[in-house]
C-alpha atoms as a PDB file:
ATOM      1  CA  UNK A   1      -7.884 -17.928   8.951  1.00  0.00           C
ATOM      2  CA  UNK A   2      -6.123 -15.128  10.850  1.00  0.00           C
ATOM      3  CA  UNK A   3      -4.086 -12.602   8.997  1.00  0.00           C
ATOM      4  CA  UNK A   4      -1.682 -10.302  10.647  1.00  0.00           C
ATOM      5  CA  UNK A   5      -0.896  -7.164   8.910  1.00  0.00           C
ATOM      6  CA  UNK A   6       1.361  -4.376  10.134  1.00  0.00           C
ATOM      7  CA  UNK A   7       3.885  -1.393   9.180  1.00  0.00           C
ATOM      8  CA  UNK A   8       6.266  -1.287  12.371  1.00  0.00           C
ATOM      9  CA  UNK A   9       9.783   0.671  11.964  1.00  0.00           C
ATOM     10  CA  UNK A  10      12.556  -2.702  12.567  1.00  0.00           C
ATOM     11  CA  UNK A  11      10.175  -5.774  11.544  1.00  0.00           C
ATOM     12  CA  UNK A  12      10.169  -7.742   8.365  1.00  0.00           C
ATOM     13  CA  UNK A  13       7.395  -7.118   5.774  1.00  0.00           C
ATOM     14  CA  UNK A  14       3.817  -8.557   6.765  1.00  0.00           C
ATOM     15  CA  UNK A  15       3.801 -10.897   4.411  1.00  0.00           C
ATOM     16  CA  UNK A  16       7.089 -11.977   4.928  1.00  0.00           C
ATOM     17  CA  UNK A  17       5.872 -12.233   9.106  1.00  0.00           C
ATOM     18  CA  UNK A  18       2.823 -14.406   8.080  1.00  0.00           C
ATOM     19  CA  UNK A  19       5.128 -17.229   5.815  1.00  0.00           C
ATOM     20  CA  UNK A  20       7.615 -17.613   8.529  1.00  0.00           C
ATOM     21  CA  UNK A  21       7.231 -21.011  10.503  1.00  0.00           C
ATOM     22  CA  UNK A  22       5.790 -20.571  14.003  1.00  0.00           C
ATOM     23  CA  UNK A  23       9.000 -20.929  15.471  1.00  0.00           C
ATOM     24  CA  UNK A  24      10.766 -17.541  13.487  1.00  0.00           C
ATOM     25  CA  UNK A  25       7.151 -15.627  14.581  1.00  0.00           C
ATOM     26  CA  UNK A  26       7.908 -15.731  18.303  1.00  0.00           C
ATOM     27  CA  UNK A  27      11.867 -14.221  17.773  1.00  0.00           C
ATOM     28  CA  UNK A  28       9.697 -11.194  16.286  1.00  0.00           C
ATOM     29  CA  UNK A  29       6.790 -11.349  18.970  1.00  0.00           C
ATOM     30  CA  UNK A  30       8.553  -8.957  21.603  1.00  0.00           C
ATOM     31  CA  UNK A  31       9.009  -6.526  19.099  1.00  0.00           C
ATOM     32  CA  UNK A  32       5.002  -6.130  18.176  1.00  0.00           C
ATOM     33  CA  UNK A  33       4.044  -6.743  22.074  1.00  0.00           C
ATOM     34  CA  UNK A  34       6.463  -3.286  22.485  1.00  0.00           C
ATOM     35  CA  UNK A  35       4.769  -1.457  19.882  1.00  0.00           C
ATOM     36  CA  UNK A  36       1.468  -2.218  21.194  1.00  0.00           C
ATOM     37  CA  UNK A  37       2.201  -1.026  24.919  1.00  0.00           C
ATOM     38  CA  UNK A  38       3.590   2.104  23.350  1.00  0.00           C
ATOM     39  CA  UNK A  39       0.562   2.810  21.042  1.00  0.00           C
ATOM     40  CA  UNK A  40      -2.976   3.792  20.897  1.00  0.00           C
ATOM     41  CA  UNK A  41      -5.886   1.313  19.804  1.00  0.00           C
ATOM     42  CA  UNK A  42      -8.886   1.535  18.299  1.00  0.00           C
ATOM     43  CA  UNK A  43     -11.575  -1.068  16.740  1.00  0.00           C
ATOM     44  CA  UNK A  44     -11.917  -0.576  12.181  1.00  0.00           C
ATOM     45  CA  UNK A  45     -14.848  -1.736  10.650  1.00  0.00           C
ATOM     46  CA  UNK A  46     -15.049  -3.329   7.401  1.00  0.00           C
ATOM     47  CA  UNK A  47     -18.997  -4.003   6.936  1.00  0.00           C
ATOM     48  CA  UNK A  48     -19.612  -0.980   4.538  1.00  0.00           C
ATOM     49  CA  UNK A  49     -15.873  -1.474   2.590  1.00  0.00           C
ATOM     50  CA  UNK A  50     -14.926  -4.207  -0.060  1.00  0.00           C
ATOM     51  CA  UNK A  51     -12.042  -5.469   2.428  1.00  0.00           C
ATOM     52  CA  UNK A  52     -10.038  -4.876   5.757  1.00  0.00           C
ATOM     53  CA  UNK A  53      -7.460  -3.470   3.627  1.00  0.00           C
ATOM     54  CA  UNK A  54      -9.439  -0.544   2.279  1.00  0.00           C
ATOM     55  CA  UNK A  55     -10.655  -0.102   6.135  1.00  0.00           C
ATOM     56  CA  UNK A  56      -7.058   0.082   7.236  1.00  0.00           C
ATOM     57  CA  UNK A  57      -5.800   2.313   4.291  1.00  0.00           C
ATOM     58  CA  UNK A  58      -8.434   5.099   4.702  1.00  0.00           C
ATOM     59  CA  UNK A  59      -8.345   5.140   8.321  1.00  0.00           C
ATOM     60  CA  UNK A  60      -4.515   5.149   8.023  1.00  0.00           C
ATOM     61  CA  UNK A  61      -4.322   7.977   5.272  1.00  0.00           C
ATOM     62  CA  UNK A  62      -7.198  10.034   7.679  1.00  0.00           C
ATOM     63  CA  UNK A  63      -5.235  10.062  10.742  1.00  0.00           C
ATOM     64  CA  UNK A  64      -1.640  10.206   9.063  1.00  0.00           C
ATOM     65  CA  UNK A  65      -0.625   7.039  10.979  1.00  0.00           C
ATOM     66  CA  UNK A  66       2.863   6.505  11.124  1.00  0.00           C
ATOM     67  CA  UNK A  67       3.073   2.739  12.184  1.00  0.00           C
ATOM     68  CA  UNK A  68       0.136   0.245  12.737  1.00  0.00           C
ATOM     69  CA  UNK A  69      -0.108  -3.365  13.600  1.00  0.00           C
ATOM     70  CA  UNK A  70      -3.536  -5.525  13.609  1.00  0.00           C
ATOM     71  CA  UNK A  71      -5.158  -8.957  13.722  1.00  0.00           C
ATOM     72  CA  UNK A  72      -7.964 -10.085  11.147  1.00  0.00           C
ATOM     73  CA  UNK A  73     -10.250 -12.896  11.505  1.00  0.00           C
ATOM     74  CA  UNK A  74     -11.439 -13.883   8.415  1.00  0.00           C
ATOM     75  CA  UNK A  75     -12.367 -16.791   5.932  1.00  0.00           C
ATOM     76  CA  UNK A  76     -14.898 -19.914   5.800  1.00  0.00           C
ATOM     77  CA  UNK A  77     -16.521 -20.267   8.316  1.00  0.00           C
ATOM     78  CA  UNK A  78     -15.872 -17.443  10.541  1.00  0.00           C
ATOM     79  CA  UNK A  79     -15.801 -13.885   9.304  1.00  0.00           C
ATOM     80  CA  UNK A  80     -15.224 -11.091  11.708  1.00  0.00           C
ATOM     81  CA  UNK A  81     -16.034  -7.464  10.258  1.00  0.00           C
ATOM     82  CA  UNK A  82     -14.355  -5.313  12.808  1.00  0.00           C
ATOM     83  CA  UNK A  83     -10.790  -5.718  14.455  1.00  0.00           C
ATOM     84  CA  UNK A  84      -8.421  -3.983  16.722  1.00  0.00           C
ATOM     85  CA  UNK A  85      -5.992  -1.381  15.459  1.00  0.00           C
ATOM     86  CA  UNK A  86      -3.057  -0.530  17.153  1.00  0.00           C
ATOM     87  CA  UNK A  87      -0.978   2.737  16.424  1.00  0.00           C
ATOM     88  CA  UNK A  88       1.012   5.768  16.210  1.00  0.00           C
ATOM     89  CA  UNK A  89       0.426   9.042  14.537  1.00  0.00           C
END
């Protein structure tokens, strides 16, 4: 399972991205592939936190990130405990 989870100024909530049919996802894909050329990246680790979510909230509140966008790869049978971050301070 792949989740995509984000705060970028002009999209629709991540959770509103990630229920849209395939279809509605690619209308919004040239905004995200706009914020990433524009932002930094970095990979997060989750291995020594309960989920990705407490990985992207501390690193987040830590470097007063101002929008972010990532990827996770997660779920039977694959589980990947580090992603790439995109974002700006």
């Amino acid at each position: 399972m792949q989740t995509i989870v984000y705060r970028i100024d002009g999209m629709p909530k991540d959770i509103a991205y990630n229920g849209m049919p395939f279809g509605r996802q690619l209308e919004w894909r040239h905004v995200i592939e706009s914020f990433k050329k524009r932002s930094r990246s970095t990979h997060l680790s989750q291995k020594k936190r309960k989920s990705f979510k407490k990985a992207i909230n501390e690193f987040v509140k830590l470097n007063q990130v101002k929008e972010w966008y990532c990827v996770v790869n997660h779920g039977m049978p694959y589980h990947d405990d580090s992603f790439e971050f995109w974002y700006l301070d």
